[in-house]
Protein backbone atom coordinates (compact mmCIF):
# COMPACT_ATOMS: atom_id res chain seq x y z
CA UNK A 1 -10.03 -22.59 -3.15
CA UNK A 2 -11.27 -23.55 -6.41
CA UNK A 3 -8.84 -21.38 -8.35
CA UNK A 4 -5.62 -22.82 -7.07
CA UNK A 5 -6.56 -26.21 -7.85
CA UNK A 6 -4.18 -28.56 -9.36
CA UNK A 7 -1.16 -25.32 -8.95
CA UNK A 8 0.78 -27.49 -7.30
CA UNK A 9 4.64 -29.27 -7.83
CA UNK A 10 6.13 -32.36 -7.62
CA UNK A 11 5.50 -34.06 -4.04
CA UNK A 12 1.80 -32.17 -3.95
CA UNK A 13 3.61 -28.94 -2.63
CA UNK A 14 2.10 -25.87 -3.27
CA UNK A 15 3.94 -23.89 -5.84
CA UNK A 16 3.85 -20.15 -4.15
CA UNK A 17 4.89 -17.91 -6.53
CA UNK A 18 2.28 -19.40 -9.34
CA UNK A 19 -0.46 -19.43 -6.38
CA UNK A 20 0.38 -15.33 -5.65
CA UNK A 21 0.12 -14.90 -9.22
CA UNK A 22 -3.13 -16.65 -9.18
CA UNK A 23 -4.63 -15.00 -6.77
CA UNK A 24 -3.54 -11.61 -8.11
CA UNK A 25 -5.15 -12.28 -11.12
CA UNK A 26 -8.13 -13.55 -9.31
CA UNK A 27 -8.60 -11.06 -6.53
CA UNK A 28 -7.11 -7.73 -8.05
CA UNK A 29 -5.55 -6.16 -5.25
CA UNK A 30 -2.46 -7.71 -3.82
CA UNK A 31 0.80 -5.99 -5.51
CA UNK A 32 4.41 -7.34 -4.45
CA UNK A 33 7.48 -5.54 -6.61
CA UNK A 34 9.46 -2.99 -5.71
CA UNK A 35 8.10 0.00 -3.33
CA UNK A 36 5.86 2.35 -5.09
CA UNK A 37 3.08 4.44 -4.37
CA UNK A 38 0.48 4.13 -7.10
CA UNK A 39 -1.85 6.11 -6.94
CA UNK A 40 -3.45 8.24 -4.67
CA UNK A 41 -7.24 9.70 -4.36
CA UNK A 42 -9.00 11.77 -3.90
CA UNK A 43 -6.97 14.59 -4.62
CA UNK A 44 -7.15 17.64 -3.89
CA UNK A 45 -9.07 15.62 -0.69
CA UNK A 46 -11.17 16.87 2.00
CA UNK A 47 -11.82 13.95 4.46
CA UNK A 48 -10.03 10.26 3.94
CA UNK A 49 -6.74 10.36 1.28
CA UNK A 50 -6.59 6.53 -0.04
CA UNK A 51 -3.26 5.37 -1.56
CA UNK A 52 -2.71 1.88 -3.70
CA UNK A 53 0.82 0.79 -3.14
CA UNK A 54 3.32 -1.91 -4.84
CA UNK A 55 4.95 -3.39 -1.81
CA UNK A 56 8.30 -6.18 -2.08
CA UNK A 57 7.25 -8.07 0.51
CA UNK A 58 4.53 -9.00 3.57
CA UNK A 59 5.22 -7.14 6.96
CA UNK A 60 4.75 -3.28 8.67
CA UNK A 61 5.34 -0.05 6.92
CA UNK A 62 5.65 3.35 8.30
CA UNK A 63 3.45 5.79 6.75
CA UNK A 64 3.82 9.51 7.71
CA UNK A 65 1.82 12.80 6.20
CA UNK A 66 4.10 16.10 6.40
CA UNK A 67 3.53 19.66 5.51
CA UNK A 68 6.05 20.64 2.52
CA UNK A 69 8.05 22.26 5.45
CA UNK A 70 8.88 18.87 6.63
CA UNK A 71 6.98 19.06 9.77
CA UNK A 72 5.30 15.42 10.05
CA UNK A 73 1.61 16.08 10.85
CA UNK A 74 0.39 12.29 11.10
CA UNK A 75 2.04 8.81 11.46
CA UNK A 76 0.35 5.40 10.69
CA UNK A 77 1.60 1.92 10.69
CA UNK A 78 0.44 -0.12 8.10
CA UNK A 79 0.78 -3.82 7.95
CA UNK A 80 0.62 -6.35 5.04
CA UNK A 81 -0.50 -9.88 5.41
CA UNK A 82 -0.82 -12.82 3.48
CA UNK A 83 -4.97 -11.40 3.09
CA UNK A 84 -4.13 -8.13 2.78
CA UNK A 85 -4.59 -5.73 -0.08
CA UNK A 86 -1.89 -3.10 -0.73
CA UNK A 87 -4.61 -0.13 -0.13
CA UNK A 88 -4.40 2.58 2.67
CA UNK A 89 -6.72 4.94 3.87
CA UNK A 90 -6.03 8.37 5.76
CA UNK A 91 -8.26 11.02 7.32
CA UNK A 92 -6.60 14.00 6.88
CA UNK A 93 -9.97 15.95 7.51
CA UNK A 94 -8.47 17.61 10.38
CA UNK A 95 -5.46 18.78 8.26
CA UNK A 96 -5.49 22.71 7.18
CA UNK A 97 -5.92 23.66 3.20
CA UNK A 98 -2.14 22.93 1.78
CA UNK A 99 -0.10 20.48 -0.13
CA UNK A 100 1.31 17.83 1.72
CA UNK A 101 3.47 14.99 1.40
CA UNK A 102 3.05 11.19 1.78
CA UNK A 103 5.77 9.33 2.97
CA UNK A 104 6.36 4.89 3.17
CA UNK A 105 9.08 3.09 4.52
CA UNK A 106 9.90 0.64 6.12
CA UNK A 107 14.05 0.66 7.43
CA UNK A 108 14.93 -0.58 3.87
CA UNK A 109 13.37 1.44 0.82
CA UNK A 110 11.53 5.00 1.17
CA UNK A 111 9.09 6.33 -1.80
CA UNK A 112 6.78 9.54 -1.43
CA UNK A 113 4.13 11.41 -3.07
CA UNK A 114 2.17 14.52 -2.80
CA UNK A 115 -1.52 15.43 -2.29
CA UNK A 116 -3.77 18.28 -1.71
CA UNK A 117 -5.96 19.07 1.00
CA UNK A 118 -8.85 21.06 0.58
């Protein structure tokens, strides 16, 4: 790839935390920090809810959707590659009119967010 030329350390090895920078910068998507949801839209939603998270590091997240009663209505698995972007989508089309809750984890750090469904 033409934009990680000559990102590189002693010994020709690839210097990863300059090349994730890089490609951040260059393909506006990837986010590793500390867990956070974003953003999410659209909302108040009718059909698909998508969510932009910060994620610390590659691997599977739990995602669930509950009503504000805590009854979980939906679970997802979501998993992060080296390719992947830190974007979700849900369809909650199926969901009745109410706010509900957004919930990631995975074993380590838990952050959640609400939406409404129209």
């Amino acid at each position: 790839m033409e934009v990680l030329k000559g990102k590189t350390v002693s010994g020709g090895r690839l210097n990863l935390r300059k090349a994730i920078e890089t490609l951040n910068e260059n393909y506006n998507g990837l986010r590793l920090g500390a867990l956070s949801i974003d953003k999410l839209w659209p909302s108040p939603s009718t059909s698909n809810l998508n969510g932009l998270l910060t994620i610390p590091r590659f691997g599977d997240f739990n995602l669930t959707l509950s009503s504000t009663d805590g009854k979980i209505v939906s679970r997802q698995k979501l998993t992060f590659g080296g390719t992947s972007f830190s974007r979700f989508q849900v369809d909650v089309k199926n969901l009745a009119t109410g706010v509900y809750i957004v919930t990631i984890y995975n074993g380590k750090e838990k952050k959640s967010a609400r939406f409404v469904k129209l």
